[in-house]
PDB file of N, CA and C in Angstrom:
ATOM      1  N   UNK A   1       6.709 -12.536   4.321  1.00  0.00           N
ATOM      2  CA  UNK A   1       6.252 -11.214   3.922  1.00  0.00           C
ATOM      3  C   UNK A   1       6.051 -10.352   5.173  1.00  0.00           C
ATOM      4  N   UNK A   2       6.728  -9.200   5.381  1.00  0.00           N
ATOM      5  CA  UNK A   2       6.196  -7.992   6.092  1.00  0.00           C
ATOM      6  C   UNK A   2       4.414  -7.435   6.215  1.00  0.00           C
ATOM      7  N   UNK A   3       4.316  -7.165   7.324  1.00  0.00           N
ATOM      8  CA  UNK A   3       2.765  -6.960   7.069  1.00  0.00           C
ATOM      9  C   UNK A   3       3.078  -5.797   8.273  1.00  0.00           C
ATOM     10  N   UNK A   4       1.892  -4.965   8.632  1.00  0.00           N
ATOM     11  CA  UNK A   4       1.714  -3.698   9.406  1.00  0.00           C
ATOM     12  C   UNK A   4       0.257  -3.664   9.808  1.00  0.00           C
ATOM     13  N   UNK A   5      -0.759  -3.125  10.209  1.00  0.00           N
ATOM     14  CA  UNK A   5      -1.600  -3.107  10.803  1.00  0.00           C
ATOM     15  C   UNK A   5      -1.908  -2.131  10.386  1.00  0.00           C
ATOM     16  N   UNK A   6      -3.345  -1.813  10.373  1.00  0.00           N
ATOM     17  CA  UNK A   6      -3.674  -0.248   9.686  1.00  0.00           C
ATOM     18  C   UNK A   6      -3.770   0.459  11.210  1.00  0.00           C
ATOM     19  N   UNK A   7      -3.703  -0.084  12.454  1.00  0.00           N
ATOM     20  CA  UNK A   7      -3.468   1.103  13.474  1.00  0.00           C
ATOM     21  C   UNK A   7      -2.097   0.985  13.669  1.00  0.00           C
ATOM     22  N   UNK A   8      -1.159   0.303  13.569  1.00  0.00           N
ATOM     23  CA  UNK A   8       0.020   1.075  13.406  1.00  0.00           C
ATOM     24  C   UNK A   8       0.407   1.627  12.529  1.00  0.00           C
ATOM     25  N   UNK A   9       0.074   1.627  11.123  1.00  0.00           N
ATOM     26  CA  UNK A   9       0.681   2.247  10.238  1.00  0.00           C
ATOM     27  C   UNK A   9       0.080   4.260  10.726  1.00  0.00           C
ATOM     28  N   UNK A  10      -1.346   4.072  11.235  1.00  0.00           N
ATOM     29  CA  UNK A  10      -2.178   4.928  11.193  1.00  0.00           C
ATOM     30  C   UNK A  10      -1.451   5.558  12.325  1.00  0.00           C
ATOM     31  N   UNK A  11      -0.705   4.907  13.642  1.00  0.00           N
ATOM     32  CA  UNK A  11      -0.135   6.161  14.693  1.00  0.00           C
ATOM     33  C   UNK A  11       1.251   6.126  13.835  1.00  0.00           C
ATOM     34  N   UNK A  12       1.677   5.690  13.044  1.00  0.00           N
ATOM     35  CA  UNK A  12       3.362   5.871  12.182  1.00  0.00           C
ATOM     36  C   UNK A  12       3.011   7.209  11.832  1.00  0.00           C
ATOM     37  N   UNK A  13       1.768   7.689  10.552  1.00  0.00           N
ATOM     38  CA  UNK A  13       1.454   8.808   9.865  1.00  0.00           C
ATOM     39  C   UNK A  13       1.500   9.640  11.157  1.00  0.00           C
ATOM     40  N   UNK A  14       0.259   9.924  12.120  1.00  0.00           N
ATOM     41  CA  UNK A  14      -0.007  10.739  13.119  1.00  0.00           C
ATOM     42  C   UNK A  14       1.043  11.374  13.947  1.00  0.00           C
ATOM     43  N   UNK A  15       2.571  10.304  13.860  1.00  0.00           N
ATOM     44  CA  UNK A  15       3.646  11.023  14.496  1.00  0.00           C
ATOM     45  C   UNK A  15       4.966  11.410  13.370  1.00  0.00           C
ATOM     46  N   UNK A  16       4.141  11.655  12.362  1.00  0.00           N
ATOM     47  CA  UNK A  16       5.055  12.110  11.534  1.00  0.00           C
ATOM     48  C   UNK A  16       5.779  11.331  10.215  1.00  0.00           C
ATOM     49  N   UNK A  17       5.468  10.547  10.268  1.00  0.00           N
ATOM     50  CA  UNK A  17       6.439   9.603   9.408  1.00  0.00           C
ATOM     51  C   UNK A  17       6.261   9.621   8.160  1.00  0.00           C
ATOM     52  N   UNK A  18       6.943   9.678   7.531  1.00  0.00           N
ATOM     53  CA  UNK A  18       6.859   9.707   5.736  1.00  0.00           C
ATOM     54  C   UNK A  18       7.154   8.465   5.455  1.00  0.00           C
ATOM     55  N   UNK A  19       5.735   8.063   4.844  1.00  0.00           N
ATOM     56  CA  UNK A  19       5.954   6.424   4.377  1.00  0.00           C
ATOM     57  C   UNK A  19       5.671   6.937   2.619  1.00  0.00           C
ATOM     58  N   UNK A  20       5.715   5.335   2.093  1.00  0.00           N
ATOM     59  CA  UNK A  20       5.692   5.478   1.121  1.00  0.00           C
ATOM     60  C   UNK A  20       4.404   4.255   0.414  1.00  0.00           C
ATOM     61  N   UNK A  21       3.461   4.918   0.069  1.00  0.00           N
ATOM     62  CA  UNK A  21       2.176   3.680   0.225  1.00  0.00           C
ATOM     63  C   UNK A  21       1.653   3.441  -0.937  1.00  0.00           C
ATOM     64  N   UNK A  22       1.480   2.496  -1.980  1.00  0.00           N
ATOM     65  CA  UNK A  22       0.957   2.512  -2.709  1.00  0.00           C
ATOM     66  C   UNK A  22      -0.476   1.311  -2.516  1.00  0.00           C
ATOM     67  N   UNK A  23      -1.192   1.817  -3.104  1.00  0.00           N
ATOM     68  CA  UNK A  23      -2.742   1.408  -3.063  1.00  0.00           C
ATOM     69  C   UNK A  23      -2.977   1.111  -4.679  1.00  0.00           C
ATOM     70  N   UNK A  24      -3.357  -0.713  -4.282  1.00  0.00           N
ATOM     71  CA  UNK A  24      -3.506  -1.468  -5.510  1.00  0.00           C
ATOM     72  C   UNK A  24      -4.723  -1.691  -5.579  1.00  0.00           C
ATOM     73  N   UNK A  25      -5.892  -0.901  -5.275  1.00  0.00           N
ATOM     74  CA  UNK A  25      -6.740  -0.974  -5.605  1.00  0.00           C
ATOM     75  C   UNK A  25      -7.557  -0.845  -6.847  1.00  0.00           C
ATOM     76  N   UNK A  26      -8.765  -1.185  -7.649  1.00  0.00           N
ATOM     77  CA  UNK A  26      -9.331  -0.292  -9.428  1.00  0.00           C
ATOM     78  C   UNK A  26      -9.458   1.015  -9.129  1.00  0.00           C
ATOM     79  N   UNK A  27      -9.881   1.686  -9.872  1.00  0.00           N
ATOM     80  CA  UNK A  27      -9.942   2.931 -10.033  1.00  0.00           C
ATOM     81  C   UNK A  27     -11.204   3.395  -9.069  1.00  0.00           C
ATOM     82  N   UNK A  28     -12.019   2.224  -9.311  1.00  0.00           N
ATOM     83  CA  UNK A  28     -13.657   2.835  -8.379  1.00  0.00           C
ATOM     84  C   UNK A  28     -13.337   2.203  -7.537  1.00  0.00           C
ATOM     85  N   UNK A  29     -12.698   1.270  -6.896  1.00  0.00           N
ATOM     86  CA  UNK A  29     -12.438   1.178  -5.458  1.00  0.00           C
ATOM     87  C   UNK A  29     -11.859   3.044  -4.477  1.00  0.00           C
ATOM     88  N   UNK A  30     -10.629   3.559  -5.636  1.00  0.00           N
ATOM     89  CA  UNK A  30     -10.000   4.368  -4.512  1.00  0.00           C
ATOM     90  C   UNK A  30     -10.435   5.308  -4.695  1.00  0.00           C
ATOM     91  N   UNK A  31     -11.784   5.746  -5.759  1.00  0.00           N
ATOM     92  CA  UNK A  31     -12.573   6.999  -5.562  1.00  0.00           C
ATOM     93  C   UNK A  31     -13.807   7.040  -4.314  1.00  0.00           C
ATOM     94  N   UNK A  32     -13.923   5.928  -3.752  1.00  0.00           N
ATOM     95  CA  UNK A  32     -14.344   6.027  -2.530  1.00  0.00           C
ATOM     96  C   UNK A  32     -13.444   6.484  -1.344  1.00  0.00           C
ATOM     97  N   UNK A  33     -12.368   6.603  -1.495  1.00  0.00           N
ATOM     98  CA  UNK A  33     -11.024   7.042  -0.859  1.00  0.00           C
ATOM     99  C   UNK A  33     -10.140   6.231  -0.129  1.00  0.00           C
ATOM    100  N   UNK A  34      -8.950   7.064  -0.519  1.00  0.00           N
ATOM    101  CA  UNK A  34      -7.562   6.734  -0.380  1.00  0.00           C
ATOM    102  C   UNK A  34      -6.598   6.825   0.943  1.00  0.00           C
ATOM    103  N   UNK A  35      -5.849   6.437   1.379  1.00  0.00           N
ATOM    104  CA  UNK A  35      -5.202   6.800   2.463  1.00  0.00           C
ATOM    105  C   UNK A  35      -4.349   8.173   1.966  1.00  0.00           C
ATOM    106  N   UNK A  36      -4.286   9.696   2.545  1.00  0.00           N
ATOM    107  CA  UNK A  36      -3.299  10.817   2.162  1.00  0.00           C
ATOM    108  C   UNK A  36      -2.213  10.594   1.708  1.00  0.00           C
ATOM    109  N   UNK A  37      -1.672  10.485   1.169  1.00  0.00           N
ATOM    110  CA  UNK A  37       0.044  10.249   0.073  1.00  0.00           C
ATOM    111  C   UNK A  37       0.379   9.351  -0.225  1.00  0.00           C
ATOM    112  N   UNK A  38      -0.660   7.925  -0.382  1.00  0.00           N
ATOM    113  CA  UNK A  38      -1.028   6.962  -1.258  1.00  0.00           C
ATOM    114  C   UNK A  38      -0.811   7.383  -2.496  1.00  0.00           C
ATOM    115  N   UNK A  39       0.073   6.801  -3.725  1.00  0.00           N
ATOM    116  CA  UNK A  39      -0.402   6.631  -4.835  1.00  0.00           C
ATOM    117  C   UNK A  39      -1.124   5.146  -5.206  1.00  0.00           C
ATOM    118  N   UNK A  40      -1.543   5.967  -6.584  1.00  0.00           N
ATOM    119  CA  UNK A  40      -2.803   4.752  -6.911  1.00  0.00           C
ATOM    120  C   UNK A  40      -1.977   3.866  -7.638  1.00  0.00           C
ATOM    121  N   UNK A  41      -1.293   2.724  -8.064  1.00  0.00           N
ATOM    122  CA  UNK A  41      -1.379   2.073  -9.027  1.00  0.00           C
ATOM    123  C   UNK A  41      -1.897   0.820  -8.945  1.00  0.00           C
ATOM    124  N   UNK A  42      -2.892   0.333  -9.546  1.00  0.00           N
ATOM    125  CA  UNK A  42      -3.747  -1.146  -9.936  1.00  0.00           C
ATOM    126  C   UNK A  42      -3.154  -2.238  -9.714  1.00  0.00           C
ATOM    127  N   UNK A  43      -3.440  -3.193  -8.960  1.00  0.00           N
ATOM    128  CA  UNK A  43      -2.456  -4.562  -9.611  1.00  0.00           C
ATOM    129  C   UNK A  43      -2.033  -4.821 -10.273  1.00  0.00           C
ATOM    130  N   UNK A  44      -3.476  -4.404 -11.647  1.00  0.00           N
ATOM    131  CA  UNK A  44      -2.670  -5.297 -12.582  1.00  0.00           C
ATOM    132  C   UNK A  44      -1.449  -4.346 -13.576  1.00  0.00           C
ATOM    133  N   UNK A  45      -1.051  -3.148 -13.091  1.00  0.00           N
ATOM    134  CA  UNK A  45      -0.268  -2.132 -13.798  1.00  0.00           C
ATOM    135  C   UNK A  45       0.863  -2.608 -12.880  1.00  0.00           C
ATOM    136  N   UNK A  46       1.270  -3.122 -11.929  1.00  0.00           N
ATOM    137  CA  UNK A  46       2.227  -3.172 -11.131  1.00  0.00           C
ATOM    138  C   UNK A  46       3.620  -3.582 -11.622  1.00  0.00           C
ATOM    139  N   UNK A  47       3.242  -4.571 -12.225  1.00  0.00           N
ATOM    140  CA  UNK A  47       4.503  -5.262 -13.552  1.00  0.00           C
ATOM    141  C   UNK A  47       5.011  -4.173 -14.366  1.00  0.00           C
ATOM    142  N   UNK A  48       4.128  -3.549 -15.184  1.00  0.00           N
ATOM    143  CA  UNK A  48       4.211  -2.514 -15.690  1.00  0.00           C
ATOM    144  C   UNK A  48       4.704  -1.582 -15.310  1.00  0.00           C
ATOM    145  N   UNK A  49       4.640  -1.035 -13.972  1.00  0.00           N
ATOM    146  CA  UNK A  49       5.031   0.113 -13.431  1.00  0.00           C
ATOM    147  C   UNK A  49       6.190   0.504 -12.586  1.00  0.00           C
ATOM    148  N   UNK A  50       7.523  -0.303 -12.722  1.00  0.00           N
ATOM    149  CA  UNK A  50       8.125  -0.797 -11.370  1.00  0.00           C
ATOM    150  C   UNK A  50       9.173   0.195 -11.771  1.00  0.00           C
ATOM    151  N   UNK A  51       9.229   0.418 -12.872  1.00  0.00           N
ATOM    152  CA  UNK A  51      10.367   1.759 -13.203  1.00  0.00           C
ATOM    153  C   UNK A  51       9.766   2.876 -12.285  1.00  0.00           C
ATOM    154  N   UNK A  52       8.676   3.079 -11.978  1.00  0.00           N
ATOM    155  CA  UNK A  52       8.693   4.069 -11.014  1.00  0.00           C
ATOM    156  C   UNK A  52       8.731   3.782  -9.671  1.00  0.00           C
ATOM    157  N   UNK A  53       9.281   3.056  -9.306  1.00  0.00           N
ATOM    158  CA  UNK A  53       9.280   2.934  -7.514  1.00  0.00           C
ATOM    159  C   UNK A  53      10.963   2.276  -7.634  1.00  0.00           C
ATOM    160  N   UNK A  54      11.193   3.066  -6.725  1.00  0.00           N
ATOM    161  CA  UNK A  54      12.921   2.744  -6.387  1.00  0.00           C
ATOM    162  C   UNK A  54      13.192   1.426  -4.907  1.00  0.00           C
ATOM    163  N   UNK A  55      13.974   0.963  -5.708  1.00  0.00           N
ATOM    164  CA  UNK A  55      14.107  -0.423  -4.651  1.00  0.00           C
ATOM    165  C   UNK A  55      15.251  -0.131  -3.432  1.00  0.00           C
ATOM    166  N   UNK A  56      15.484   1.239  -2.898  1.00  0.00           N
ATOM    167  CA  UNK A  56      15.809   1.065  -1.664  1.00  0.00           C
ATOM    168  C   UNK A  56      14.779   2.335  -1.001  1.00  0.00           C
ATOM    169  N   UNK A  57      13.554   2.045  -1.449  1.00  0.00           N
ATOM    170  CA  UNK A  57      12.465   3.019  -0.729  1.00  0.00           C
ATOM    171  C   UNK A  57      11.527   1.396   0.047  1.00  0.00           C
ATOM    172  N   UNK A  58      11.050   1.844   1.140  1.00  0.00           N
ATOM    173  CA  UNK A  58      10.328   0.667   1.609  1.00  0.00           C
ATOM    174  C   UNK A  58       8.476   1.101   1.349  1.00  0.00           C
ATOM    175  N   UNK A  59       8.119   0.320   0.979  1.00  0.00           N
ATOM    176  CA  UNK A  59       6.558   0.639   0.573  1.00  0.00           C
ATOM    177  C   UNK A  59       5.872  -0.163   1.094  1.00  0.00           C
ATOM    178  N   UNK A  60       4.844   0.717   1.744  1.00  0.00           N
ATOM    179  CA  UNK A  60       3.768  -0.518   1.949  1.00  0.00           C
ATOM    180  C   UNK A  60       2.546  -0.173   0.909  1.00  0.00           C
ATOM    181  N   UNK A  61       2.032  -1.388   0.969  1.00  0.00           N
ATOM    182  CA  UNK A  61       0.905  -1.807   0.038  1.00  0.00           C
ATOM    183  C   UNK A  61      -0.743  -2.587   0.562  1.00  0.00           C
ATOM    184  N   UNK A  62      -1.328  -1.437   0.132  1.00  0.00           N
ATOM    185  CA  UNK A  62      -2.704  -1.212   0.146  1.00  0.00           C
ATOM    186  C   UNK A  62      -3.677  -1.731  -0.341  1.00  0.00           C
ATOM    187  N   UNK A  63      -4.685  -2.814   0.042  1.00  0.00           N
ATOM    188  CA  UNK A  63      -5.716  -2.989  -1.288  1.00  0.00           C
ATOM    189  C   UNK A  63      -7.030  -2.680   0.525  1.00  0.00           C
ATOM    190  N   UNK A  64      -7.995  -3.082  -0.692  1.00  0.00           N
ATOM    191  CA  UNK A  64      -9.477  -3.183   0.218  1.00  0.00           C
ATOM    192  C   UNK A  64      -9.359  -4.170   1.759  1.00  0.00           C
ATOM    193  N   UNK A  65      -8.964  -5.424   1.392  1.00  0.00           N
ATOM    194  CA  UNK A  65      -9.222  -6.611   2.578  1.00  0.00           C
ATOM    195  C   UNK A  65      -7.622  -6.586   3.205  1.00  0.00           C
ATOM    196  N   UNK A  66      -6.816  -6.611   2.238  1.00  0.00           N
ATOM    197  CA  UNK A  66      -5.233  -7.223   2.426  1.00  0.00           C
ATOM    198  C   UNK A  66      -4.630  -8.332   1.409  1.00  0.00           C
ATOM    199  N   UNK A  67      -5.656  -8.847   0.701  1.00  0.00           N
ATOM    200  CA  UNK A  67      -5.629 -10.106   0.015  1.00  0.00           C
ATOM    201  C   UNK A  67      -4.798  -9.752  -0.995  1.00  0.00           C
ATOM    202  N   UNK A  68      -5.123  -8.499  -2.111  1.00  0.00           N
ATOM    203  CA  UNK A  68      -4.718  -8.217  -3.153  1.00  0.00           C
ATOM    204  C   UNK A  68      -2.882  -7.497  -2.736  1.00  0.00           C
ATOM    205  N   UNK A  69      -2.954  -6.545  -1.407  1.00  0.00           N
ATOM    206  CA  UNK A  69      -1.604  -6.125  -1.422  1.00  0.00           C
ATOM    207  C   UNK A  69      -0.688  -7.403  -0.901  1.00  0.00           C
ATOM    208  N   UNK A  70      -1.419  -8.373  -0.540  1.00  0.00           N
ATOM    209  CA  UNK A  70      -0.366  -9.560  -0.170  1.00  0.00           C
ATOM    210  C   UNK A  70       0.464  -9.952  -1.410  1.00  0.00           C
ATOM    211  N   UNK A  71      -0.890  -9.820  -2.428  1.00  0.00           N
ATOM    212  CA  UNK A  71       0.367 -10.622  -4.062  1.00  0.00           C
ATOM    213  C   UNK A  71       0.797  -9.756  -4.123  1.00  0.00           C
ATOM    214  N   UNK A  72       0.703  -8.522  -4.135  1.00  0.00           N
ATOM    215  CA  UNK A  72       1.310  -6.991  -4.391  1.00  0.00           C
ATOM    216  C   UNK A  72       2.651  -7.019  -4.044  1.00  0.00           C
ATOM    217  N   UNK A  73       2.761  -7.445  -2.732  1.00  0.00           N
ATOM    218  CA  UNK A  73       3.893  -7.096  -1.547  1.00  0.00           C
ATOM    219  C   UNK A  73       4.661  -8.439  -2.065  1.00  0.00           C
ATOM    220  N   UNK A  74       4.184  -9.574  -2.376  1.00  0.00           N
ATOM    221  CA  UNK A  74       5.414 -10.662  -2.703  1.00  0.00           C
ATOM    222  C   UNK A  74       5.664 -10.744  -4.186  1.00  0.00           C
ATOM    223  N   UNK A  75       5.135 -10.124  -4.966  1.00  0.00           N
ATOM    224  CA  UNK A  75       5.405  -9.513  -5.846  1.00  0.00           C
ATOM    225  C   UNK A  75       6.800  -9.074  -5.976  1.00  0.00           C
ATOM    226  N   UNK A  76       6.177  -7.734  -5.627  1.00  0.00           N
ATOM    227  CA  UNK A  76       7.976  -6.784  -5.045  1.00  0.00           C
ATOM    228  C   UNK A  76       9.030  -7.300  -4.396  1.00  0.00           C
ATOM    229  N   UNK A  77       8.387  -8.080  -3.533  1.00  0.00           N
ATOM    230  CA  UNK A  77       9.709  -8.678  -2.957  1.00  0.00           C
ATOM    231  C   UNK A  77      10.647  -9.086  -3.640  1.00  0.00           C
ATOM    232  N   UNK A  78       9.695  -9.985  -4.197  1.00  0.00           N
ATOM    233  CA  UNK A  78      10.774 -11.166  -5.282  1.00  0.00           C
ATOM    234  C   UNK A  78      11.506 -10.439  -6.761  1.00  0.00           C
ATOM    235  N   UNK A  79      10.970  -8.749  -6.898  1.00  0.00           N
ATOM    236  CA  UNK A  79      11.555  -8.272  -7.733  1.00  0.00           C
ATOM    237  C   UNK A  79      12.772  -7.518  -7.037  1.00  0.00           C
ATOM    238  N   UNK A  80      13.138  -7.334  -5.407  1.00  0.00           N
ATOM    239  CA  UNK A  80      14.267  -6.774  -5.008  1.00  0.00           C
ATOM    240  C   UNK A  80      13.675  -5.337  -4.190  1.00  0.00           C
ATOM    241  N   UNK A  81      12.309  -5.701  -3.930  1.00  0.00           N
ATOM    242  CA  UNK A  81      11.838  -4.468  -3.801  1.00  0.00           C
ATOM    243  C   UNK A  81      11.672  -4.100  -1.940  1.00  0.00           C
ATOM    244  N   UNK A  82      11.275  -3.391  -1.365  1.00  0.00           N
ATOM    245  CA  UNK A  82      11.015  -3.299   0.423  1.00  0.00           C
ATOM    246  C   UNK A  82       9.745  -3.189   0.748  1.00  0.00           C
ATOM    247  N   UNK A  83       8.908  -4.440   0.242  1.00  0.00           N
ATOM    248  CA  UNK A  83       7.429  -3.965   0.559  1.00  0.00           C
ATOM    249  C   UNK A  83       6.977  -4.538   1.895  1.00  0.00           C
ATOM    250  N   UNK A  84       5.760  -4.257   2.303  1.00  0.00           N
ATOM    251  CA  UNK A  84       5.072  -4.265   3.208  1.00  0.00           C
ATOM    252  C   UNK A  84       3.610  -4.527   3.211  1.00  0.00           C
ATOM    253  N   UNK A  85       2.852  -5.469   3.599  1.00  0.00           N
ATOM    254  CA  UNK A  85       1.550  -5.818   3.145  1.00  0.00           C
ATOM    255  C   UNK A  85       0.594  -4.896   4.561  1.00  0.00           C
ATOM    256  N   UNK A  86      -0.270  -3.804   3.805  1.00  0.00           N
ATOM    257  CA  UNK A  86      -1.303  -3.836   5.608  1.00  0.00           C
ATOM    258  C   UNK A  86      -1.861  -4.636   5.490  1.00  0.00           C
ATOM    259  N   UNK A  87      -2.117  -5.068   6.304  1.00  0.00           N
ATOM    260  CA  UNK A  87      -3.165  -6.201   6.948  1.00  0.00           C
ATOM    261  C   UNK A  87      -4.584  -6.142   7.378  1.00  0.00           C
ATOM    262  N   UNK A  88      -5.259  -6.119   6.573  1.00  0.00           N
ATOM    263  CA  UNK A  88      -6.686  -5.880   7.132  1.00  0.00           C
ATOM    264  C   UNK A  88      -7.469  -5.237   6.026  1.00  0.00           C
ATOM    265  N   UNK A  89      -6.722  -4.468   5.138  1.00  0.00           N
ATOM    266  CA  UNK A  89      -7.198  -3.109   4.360  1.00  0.00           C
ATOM    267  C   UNK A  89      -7.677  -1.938   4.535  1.00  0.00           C
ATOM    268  N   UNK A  90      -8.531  -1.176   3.407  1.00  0.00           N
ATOM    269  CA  UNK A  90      -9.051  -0.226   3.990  1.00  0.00           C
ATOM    270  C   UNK A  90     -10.693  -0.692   4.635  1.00  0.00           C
ATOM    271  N   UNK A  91     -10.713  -1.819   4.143  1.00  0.00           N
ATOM    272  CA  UNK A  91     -12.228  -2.032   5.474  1.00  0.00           C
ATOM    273  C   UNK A  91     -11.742  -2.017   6.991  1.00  0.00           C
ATOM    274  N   UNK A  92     -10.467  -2.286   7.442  1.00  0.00           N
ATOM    275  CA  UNK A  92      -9.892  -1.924   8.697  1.00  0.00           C
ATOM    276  C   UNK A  92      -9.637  -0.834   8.881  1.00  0.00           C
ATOM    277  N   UNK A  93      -9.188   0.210   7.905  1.00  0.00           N
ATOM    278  CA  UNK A  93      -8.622   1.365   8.392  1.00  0.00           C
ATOM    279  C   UNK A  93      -9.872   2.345   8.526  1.00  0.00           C
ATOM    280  N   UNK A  94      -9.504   3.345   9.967  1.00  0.00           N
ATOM    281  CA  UNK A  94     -10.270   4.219  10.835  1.00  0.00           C
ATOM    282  C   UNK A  94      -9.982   5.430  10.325  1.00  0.00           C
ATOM    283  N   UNK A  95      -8.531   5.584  10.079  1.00  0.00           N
ATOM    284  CA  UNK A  95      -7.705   7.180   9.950  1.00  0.00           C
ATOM    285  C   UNK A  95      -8.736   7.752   8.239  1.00  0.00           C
ATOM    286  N   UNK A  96      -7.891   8.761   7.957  1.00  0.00           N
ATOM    287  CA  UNK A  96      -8.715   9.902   7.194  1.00  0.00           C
ATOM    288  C   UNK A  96      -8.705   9.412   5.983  1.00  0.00           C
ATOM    289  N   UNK A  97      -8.981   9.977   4.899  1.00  0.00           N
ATOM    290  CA  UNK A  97      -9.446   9.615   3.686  1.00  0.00           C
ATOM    291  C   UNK A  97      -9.446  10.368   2.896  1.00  0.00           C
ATOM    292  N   UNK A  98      -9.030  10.259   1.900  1.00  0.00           N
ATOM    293  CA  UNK A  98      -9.016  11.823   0.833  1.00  0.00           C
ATOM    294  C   UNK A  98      -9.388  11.344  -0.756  1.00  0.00           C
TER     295      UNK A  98
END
């Protein structure tokens, strides 16, 4: 599995980069906030939801620790997908919040 660091992903954003991030966090996890152009979808909607994410877009994937975007990210994989696990979560991440 691919993994990223929330300070590199965090100087990727800062110099421009258009990623594509989804955050598998509940609902009251990401109303404490989100990383900026994160969408939200849940774990457990992920199965559910794969008609909306296109499999030659690369995504990384978001939860609180890292634990949850790890199944997230091998998840996708194994459906054909380009994911990316951060590593650490948002208890690691410094950058902004919305």
């Amino acid at each position: 599995m691919k993994e990223i660091t929330t300070t590199e992903l965090q100087q990727q954003l800062e110099n421009g980069a258009t990623l594509h991030m989804i955050d598998v966090r509940e609902d009251e996890e990401v109303e404490q906030g989100m990383i900026p152009g994160a969408i939200h979808i849940p774990l457990g909607e992920v199965p559910d939801r794969l008609s909306e994410l296109d499999k030659a877009t690369p995504y990384v994937i978001i939860c609180r620790s890292g634990g949850r975007s790890g199944r997230a990210a091998e998840f996708l994989e194994a459906q054909g997908y380009d994911a990316t696990n951060m590593v650490g979560g948002m208890l690691d991440w410094q950058g902004n919040v919305e």
